[in-house]
Protein backbone atom coordinates (compact mmCIF):
# COMPACT_ATOMS: atom_id res chain seq x y z
CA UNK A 1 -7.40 3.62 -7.57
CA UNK A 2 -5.66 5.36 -4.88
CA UNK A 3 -2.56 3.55 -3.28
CA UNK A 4 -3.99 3.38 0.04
CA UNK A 5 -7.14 1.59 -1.52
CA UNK A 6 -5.03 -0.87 -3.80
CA UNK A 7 -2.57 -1.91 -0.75
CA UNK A 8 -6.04 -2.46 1.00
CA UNK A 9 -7.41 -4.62 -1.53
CA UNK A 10 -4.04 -6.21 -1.82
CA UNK A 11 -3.54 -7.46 1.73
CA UNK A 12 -7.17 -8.90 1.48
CA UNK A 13 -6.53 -10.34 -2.05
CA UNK A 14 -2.96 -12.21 -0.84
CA UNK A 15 -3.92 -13.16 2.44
CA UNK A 16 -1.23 -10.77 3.90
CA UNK A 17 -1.62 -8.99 7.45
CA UNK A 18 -0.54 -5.20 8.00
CA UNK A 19 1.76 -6.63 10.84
CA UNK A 20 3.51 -8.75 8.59
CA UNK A 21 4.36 -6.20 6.18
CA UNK A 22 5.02 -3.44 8.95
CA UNK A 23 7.64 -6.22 10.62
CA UNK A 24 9.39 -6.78 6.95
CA UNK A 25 9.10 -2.81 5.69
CA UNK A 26 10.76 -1.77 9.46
CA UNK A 27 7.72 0.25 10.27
CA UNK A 28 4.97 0.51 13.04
CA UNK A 29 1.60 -1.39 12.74
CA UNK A 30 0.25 2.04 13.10
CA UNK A 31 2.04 3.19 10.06
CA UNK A 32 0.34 0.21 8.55
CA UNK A 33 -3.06 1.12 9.90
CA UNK A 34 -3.17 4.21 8.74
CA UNK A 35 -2.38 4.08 5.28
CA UNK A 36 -4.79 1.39 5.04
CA UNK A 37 -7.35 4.17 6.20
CA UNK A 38 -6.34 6.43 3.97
CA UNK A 39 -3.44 8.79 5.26
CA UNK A 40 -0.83 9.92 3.40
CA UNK A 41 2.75 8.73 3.54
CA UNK A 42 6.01 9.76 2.69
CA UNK A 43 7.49 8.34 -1.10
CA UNK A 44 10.19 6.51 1.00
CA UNK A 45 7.73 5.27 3.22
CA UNK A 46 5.18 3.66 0.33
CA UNK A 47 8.81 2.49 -0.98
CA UNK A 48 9.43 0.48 1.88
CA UNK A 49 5.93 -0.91 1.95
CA UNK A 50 6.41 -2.34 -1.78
CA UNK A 51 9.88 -3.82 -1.21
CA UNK A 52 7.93 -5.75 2.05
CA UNK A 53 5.27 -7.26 -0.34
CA UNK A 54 5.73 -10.27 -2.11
CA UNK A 55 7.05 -9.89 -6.17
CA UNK A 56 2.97 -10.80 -7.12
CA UNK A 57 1.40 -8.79 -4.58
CA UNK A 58 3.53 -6.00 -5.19
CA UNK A 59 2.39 -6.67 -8.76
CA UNK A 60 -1.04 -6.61 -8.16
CA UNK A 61 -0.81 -3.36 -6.42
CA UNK A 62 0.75 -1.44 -8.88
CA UNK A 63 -1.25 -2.82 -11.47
CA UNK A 64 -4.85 -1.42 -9.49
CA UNK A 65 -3.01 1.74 -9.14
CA UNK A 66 -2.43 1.93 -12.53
CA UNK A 67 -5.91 1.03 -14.09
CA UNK A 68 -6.51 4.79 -12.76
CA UNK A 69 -3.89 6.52 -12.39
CA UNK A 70 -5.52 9.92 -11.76
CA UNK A 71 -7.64 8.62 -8.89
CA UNK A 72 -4.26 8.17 -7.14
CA UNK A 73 -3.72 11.60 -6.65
CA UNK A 74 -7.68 13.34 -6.51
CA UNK A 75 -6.97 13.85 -2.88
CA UNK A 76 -3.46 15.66 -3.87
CA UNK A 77 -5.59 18.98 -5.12
């Protein structure tokens, strides 16, 4: 599953709002918006996005991520 799907999924899973986790990561709701949608981000970006979710959420992200890994990076060719 792509990251941008998975942190979608995530927030809708955990009852967590893209402004919360922009306010905690120290980044803009926009930021937030669009990765939800699909654009790309920085490493140190999607970095600061996991240390703002909570330990099981953060959990549960990685884990959808990692049920396909190659999916992840499709878009990367």
């Amino acid at each position: 599953m792509k990251f941008s799907d998975a942190f979608r999924e995530t927030l809708h899973r955990h009852k967590l709002t893209g402004a919360d986790i922009a306010r905690d990561a120290g980044l803009t709701d926009a930021k937030i918006s669009n990765f939800r949608n699909g654009s790309n981000l920085r490493i140190d970006t999607l970095e600061r996005i996991l240390a703002a979710l909570p330990p099981k959420s953060r959990e549960y992200m990685l884990q959808l991520v990692a049920e396909d890994p190659l999916s992840a990076v499709d878009d990367a060719d």
